[in-house]
C-alpha atoms as a PDB file:
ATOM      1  CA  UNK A   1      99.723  68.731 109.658  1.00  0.00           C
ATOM      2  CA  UNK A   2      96.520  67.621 108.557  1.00  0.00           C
ATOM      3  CA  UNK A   3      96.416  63.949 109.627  1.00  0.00           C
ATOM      4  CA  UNK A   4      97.649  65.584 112.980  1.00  0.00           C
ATOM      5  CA  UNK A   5      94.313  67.529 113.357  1.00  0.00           C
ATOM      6  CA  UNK A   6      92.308  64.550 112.160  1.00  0.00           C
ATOM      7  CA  UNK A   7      93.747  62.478 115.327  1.00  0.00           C
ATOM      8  CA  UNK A   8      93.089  65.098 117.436  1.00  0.00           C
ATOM      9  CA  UNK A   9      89.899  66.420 116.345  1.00  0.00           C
ATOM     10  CA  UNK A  10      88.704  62.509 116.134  1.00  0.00           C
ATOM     11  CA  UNK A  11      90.299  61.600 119.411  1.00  0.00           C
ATOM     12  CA  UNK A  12      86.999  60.765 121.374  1.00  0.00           C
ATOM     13  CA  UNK A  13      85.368  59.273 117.952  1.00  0.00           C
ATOM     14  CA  UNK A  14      86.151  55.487 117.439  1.00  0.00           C
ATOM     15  CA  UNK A  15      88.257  54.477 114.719  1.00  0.00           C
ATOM     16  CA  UNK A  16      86.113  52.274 113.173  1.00  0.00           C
ATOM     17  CA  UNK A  17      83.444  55.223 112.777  1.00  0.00           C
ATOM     18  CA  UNK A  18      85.795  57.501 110.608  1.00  0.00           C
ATOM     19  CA  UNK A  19      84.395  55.427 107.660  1.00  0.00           C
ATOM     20  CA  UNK A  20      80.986  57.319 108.143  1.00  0.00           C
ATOM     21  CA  UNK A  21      82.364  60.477 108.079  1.00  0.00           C
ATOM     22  CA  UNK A  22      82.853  62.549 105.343  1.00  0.00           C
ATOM     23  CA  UNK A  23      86.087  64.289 105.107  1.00  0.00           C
ATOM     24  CA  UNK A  24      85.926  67.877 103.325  1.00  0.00           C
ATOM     25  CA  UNK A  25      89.349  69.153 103.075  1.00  0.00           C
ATOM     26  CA  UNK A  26      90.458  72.429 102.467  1.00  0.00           C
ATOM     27  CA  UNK A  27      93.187  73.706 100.323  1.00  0.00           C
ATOM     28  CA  UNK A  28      94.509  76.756  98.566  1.00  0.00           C
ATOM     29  CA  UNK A  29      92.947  78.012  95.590  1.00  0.00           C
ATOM     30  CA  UNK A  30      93.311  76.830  91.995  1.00  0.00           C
ATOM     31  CA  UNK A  31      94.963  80.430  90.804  1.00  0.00           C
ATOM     32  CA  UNK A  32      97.438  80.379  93.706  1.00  0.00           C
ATOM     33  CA  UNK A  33     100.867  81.638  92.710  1.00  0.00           C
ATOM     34  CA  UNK A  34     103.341  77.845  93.317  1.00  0.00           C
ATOM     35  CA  UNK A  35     100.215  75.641  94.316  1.00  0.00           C
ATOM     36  CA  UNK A  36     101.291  72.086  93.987  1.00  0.00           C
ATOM     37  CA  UNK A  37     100.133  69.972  90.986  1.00  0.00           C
ATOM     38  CA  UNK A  38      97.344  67.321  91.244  1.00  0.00           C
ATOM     39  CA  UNK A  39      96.705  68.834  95.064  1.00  0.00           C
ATOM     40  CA  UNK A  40      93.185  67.869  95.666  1.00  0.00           C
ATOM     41  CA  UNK A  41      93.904  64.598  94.056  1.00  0.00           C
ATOM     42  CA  UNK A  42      96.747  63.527  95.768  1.00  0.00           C
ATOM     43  CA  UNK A  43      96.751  65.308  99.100  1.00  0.00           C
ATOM     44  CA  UNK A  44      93.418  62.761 100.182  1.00  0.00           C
ATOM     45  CA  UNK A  45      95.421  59.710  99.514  1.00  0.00           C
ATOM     46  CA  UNK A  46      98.653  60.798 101.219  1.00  0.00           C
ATOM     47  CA  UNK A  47      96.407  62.167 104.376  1.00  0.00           C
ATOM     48  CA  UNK A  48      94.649  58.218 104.548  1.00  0.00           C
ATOM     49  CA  UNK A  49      98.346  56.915 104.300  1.00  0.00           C
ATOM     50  CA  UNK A  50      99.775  58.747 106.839  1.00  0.00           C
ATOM     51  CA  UNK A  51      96.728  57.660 109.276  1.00  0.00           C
ATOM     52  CA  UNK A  52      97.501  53.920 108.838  1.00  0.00           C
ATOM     53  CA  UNK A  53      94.978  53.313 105.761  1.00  0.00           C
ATOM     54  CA  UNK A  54      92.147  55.397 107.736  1.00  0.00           C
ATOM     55  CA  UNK A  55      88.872  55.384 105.792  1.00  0.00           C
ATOM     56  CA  UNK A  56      86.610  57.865 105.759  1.00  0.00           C
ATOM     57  CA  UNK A  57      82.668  58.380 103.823  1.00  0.00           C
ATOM     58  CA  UNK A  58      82.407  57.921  99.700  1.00  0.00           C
ATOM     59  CA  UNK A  59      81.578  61.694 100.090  1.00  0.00           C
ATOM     60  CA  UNK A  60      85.087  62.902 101.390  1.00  0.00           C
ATOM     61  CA  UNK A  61      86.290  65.648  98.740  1.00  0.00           C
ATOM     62  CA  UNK A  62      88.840  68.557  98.888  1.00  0.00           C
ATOM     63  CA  UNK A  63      87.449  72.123  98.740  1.00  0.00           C
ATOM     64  CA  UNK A  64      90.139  74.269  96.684  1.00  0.00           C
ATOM     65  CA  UNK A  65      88.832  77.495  97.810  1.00  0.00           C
ATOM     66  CA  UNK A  66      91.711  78.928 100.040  1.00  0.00           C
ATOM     67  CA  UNK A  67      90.517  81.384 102.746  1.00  0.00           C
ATOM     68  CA  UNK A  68      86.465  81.012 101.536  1.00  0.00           C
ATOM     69  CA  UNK A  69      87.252  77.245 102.238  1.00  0.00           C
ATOM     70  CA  UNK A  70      85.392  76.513 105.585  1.00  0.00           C
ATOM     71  CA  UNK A  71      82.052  78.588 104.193  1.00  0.00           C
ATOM     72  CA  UNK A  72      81.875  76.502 101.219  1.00  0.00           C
ATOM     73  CA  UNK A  73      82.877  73.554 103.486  1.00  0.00           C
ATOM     74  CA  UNK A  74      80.005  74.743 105.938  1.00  0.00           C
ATOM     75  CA  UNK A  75      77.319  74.130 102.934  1.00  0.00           C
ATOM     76  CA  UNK A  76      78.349  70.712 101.752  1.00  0.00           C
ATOM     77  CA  UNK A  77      78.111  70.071 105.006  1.00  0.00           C
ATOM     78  CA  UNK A  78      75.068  71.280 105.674  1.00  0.00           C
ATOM     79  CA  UNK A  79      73.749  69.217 103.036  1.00  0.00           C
ATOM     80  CA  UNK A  80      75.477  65.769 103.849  1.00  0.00           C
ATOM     81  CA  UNK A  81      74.217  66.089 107.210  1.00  0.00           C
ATOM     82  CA  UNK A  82      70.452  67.193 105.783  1.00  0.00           C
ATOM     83  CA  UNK A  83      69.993  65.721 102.832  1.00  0.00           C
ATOM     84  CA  UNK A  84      72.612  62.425 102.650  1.00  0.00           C
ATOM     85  CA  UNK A  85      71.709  61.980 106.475  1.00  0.00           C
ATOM     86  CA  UNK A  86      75.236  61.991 107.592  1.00  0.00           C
ATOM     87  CA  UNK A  87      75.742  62.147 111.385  1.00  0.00           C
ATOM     88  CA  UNK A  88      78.738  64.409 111.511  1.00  0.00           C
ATOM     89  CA  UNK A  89      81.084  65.943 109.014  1.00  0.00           C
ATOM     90  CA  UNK A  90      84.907  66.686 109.412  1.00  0.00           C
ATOM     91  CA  UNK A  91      86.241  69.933 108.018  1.00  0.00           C
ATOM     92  CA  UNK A  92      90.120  70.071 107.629  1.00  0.00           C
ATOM     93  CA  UNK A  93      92.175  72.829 106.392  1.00  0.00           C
ATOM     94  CA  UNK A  94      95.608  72.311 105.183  1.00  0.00           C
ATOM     95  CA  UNK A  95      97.932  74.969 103.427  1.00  0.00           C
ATOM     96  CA  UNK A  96     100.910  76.768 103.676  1.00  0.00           C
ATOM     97  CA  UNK A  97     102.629  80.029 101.705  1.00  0.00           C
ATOM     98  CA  UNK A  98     106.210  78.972 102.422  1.00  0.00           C
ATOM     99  CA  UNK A  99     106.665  77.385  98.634  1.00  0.00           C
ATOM    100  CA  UNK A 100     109.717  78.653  96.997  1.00  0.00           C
ATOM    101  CA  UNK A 101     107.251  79.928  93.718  1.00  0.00           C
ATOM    102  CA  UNK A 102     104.544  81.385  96.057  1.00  0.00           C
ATOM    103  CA  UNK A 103     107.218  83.617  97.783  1.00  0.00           C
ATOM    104  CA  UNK A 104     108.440  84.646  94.695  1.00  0.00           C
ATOM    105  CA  UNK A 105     105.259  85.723  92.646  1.00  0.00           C
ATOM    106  CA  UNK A 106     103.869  87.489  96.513  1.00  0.00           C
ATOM    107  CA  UNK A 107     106.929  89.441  96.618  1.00  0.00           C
ATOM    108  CA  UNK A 108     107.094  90.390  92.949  1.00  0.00           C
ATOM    109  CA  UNK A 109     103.914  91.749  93.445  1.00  0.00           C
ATOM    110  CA  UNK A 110     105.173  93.533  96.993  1.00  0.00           C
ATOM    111  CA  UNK A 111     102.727  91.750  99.550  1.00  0.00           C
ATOM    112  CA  UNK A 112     104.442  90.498 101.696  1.00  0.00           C
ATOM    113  CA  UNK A 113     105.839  92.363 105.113  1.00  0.00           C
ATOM    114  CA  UNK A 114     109.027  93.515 105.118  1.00  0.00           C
ATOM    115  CA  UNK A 115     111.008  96.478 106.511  1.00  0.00           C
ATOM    116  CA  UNK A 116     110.649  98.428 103.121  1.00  0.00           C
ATOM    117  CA  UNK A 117     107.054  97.371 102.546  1.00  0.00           C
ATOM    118  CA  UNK A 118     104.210  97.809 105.705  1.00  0.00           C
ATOM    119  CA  UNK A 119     101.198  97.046 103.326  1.00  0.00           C
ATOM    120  CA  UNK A 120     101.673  93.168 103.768  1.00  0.00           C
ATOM    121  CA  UNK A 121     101.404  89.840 105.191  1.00  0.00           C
ATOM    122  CA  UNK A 122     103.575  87.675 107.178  1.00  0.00           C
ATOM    123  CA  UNK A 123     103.588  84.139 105.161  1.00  0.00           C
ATOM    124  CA  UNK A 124     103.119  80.948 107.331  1.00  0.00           C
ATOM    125  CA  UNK A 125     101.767  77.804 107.009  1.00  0.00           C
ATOM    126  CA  UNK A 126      99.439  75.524 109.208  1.00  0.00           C
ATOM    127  CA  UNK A 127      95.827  73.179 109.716  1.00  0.00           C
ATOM    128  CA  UNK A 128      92.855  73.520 111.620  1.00  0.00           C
ATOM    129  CA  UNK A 129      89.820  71.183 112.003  1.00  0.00           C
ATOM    130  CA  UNK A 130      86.301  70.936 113.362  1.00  0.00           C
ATOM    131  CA  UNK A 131      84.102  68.080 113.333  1.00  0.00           C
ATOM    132  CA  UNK A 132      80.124  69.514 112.977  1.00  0.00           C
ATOM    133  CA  UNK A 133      77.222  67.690 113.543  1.00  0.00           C
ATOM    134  CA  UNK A 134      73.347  68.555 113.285  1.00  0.00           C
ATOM    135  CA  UNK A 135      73.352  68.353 116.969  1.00  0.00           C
ATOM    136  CA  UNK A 136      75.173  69.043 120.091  1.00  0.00           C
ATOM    137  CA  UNK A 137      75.278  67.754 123.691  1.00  0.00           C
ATOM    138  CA  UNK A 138      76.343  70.277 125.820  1.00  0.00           C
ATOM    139  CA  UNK A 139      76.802  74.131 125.067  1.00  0.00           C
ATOM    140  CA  UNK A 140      78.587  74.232 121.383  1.00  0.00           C
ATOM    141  CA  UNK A 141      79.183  77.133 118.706  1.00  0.00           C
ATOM    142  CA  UNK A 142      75.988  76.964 115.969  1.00  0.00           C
ATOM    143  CA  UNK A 143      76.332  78.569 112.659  1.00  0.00           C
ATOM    144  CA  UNK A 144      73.379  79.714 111.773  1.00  0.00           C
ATOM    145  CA  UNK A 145      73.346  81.659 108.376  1.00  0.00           C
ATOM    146  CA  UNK A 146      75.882  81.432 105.416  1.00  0.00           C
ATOM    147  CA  UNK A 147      76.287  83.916 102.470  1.00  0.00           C
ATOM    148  CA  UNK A 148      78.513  83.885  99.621  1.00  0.00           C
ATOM    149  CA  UNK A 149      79.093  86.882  96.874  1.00  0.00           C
ATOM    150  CA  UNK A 150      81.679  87.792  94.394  1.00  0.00           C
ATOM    151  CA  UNK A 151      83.733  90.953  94.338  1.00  0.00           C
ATOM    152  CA  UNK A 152      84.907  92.486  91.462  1.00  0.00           C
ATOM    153  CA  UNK A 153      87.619  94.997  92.441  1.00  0.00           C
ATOM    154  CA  UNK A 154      90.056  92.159  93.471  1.00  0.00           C
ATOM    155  CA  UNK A 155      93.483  93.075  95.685  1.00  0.00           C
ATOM    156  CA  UNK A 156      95.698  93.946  92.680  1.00  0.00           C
ATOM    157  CA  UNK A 157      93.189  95.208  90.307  1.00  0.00           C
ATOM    158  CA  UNK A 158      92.646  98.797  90.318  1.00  0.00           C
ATOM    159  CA  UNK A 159      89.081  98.719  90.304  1.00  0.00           C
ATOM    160  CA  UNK A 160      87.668 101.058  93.434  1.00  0.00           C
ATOM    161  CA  UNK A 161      86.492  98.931  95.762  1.00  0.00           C
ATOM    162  CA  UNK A 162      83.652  99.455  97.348  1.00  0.00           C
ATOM    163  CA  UNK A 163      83.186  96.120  99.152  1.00  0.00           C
ATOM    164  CA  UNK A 164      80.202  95.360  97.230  1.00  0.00           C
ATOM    165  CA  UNK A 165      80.657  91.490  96.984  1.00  0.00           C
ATOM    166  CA  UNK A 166      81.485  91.236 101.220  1.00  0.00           C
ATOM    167  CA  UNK A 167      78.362  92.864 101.706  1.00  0.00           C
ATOM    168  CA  UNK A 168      75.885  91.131 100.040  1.00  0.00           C
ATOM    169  CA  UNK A 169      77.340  88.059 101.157  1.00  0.00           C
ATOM    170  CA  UNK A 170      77.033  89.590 104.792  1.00  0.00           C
ATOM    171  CA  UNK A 171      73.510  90.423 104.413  1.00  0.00           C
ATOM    172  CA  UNK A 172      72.829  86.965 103.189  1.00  0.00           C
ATOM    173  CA  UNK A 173      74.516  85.204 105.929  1.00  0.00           C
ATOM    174  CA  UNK A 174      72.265  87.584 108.621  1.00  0.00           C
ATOM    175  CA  UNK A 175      68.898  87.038 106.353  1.00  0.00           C
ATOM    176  CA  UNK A 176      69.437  83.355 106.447  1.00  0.00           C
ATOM    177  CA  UNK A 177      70.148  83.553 110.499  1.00  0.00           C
ATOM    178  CA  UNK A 178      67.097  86.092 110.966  1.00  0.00           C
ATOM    179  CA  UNK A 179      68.960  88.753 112.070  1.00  0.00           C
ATOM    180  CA  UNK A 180      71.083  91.972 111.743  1.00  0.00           C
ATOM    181  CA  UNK A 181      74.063  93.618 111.985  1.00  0.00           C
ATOM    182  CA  UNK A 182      73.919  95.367 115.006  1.00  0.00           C
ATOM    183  CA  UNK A 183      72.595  92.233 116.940  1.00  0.00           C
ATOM    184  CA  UNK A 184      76.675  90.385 116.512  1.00  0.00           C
ATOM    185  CA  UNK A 185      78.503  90.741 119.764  1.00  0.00           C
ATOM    186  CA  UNK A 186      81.832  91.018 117.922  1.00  0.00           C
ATOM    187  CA  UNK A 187      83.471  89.777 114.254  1.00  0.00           C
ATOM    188  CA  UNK A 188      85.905  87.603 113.195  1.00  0.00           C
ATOM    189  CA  UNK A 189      87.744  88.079 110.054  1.00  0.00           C
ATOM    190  CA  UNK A 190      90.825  85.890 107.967  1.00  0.00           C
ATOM    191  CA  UNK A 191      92.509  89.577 107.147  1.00  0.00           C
ATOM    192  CA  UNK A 192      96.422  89.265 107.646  1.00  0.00           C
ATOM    193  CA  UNK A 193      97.545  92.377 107.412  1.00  0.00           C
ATOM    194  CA  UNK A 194      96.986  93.799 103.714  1.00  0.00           C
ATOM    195  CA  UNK A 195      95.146  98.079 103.118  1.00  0.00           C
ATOM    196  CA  UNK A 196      92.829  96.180 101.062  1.00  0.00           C
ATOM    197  CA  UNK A 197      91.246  93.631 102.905  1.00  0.00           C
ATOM    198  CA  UNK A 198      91.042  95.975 106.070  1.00  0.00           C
ATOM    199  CA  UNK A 199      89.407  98.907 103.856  1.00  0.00           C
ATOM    200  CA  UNK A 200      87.058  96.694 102.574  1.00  0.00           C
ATOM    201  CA  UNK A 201      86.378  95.273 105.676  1.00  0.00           C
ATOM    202  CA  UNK A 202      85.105  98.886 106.972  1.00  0.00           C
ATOM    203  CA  UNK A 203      83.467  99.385 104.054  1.00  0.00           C
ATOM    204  CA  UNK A 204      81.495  96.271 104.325  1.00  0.00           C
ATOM    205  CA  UNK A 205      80.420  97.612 107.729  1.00  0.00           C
ATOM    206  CA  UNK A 206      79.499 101.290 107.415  1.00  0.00           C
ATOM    207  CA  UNK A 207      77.346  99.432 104.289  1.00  0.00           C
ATOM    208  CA  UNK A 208      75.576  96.353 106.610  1.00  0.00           C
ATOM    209  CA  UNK A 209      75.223  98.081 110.140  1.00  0.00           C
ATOM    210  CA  UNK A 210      72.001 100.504 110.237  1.00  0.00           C
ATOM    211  CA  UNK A 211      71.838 100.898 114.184  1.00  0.00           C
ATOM    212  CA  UNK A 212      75.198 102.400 116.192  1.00  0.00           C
ATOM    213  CA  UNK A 213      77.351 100.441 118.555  1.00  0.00           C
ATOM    214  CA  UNK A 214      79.449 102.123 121.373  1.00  0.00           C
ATOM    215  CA  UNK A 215      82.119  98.775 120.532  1.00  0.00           C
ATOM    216  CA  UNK A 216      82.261  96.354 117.628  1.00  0.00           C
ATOM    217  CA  UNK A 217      85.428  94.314 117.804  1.00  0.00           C
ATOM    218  CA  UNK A 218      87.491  93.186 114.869  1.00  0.00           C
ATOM    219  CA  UNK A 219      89.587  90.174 115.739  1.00  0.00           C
ATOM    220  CA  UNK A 220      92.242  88.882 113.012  1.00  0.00           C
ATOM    221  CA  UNK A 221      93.753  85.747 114.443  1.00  0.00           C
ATOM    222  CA  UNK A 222      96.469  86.090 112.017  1.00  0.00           C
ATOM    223  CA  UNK A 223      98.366  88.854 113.748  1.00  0.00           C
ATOM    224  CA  UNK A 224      99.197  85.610 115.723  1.00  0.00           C
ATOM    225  CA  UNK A 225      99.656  82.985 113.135  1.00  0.00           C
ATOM    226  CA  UNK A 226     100.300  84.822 110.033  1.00  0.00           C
ATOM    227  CA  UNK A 227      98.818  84.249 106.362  1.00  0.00           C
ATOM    228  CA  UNK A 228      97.642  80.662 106.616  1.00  0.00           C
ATOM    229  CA  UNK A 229      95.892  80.421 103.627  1.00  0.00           C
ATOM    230  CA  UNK A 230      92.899  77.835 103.899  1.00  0.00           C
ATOM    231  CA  UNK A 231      94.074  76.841 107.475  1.00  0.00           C
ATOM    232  CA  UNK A 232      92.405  80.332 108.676  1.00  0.00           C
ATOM    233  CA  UNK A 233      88.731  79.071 108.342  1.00  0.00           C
ATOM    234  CA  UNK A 234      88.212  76.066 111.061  1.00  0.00           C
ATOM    235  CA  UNK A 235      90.558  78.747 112.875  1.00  0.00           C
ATOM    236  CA  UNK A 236      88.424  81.401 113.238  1.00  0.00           C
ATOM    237  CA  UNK A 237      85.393  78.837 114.086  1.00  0.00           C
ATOM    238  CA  UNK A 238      88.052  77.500 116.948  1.00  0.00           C
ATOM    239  CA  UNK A 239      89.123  80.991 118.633  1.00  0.00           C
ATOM    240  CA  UNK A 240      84.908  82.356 118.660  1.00  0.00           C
ATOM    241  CA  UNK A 241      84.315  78.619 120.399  1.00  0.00           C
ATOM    242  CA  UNK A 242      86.817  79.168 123.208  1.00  0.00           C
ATOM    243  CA  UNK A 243      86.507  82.878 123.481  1.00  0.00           C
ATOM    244  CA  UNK A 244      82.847  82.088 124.426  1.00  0.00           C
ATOM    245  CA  UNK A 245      83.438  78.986 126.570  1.00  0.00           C
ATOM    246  CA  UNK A 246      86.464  80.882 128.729  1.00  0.00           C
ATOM    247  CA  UNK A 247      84.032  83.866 128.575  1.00  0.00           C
ATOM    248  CA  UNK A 248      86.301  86.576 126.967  1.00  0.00           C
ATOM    249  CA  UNK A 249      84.256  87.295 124.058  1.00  0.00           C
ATOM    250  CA  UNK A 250      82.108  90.082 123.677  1.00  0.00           C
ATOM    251  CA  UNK A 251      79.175  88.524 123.190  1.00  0.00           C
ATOM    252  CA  UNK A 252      77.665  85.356 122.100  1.00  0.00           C
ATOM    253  CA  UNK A 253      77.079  86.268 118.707  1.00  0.00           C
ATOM    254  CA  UNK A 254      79.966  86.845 116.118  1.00  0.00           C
ATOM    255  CA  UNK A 255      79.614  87.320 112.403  1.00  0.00           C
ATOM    256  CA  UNK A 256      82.157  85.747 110.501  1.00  0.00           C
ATOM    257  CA  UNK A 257      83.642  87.400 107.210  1.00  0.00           C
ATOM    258  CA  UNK A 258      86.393  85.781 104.474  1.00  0.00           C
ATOM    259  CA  UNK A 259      87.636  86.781 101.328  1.00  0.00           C
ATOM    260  CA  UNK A 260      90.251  85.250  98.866  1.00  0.00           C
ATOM    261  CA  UNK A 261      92.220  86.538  95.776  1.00  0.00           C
ATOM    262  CA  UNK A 262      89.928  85.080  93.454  1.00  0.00           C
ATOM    263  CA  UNK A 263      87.337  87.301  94.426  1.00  0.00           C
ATOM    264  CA  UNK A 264      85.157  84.971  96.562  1.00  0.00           C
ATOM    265  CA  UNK A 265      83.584  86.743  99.216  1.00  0.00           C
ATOM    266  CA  UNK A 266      81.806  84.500 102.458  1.00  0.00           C
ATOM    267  CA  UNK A 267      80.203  85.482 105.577  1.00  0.00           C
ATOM    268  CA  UNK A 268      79.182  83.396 108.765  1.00  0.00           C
ATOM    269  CA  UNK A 269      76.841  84.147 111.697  1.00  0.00           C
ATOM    270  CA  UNK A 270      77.426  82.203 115.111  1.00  0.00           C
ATOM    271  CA  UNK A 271      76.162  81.881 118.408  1.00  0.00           C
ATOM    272  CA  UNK A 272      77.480  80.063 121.071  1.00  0.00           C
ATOM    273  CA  UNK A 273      74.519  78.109 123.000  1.00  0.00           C
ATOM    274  CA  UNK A 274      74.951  77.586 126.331  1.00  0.00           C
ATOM    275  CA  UNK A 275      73.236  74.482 127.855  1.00  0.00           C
END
């Protein structure tokens, strides 16, 4: 699935440019119930092989963050593209919860969907990728502030949670982009279905939004695709991009917001530019 996205997120890039790329791929968390041994290690190689022997920058590494994944992803990037001078950095997402082990220890802990449990998530598996660049021809999707925080009161602690670590890392993303709450157009979130993540989620707004808005839209792409795991990030950058080029979104600006079961917390701000 990934070396799939790679073609086709590479398909108007020549092939002998990949090798001044850098490659950041995404993957599931170290902590994740059945992950596969050796993944970051072995999951580069085996993603080169199946694209003929591709190369790709000295810099390529795998980001074992799950859901958190593209923010993380976002900042190396930012920094290879800033600092190393890279021209353009790939982002690639790769994961899946259909492992015999991970379906196990999900439903011994009752979180996934089924007809005798509603507080869960639908398990599926998938990629996503985005190629960013420091800058675009043509009107394009610019992230403009990151924030990261940790939380504390995790999904199966029983800790309250008051959504402290979302929104400080919500309120750094909007410092950094030199903005507020109220000025997003809509949000974006990797939620799947889970009380938690949804309470926390409203938390983190009634904490971060000091000015009322008659609408605020919530989109969850994973109603449609299901828990994807890392795959969600470049996902949620893809459906804000199109939503504003087809003009269906709310607004040009969206804010972002991820969380895993490690605690991480990670917020985004976009804007689609129109040129």
């Amino acid at each position: 699935m990934a070396a799939m996205m790679i073609e086709e997120c590479l398909l108007e890039v020549p092939r002998e440019h990949w090798a001044r790329i850098p490659l950041l791929l995404c993957v599931a968390e170290r902590t994740r119930p059945g992950r596969l041994d050796g993944l970051e290690d072995q999951l580069l190689a085996d993603v080169r092989e199946l694209l003929g022997g591709a190369e790709f920058a000295v810099t390529s590494e795998a980001v074992p963050h799950g859901r958190v994944s593209v923010a993380v992803a976002l900042l190396q990037a930012r920094k290879l593209i800033y600092e190393a001078g890279s021209e353009a950095v790939l982002i690639v997402a790769t994961d899946s919860l259909l492992v015999g082990a991970t379906l196990n220890a999900f439903e011994a802990q009752q979180r996934l969907l089924t007809t005798g449990n509603s507080n869960g998530f639908i398990p599926g598996e998938g990629a996503s990728a985005v190629l960013v660049s420091r800058s675009a021809t043509g009107s394009h999707l610019s992230i403009d502030g990151l924030g990261f925080a940790t939380e504390q009161a995790s999904v199966e602690k029983t800790d309250p949670l008051r959504a402290d670590g979302l929104s400080r890392a919500i309120f750094s993303a909007l410092d950094e982009a030199r903005c507020q709450m109220h000025d997003m157009s809509f949000r974006l979130t990797d939620i799947s279905g889970e009380q938690y993540y949804f309470k926390e989620a409203a938390l983190a707004l009634a904490r971060t939004l000091r000015r009322r808005k008659e609408e605020f839209d919530l989109w969850h792409p994973a109603e449609s695709i299901g828990e994807v795991g890392s795959a969600i990030g470049p996902s949620l950058l893809a459906v804000a991009e199109a939503a504003a080029r087809k003009r269906y979104a709310p607004g040009p600006a969206v804010l972002f917001h991820a969380s895993n079961d490690e605690g991480q917390r990670a917020a985004m701000v976009g804007r689609y530019v129109v040129s």
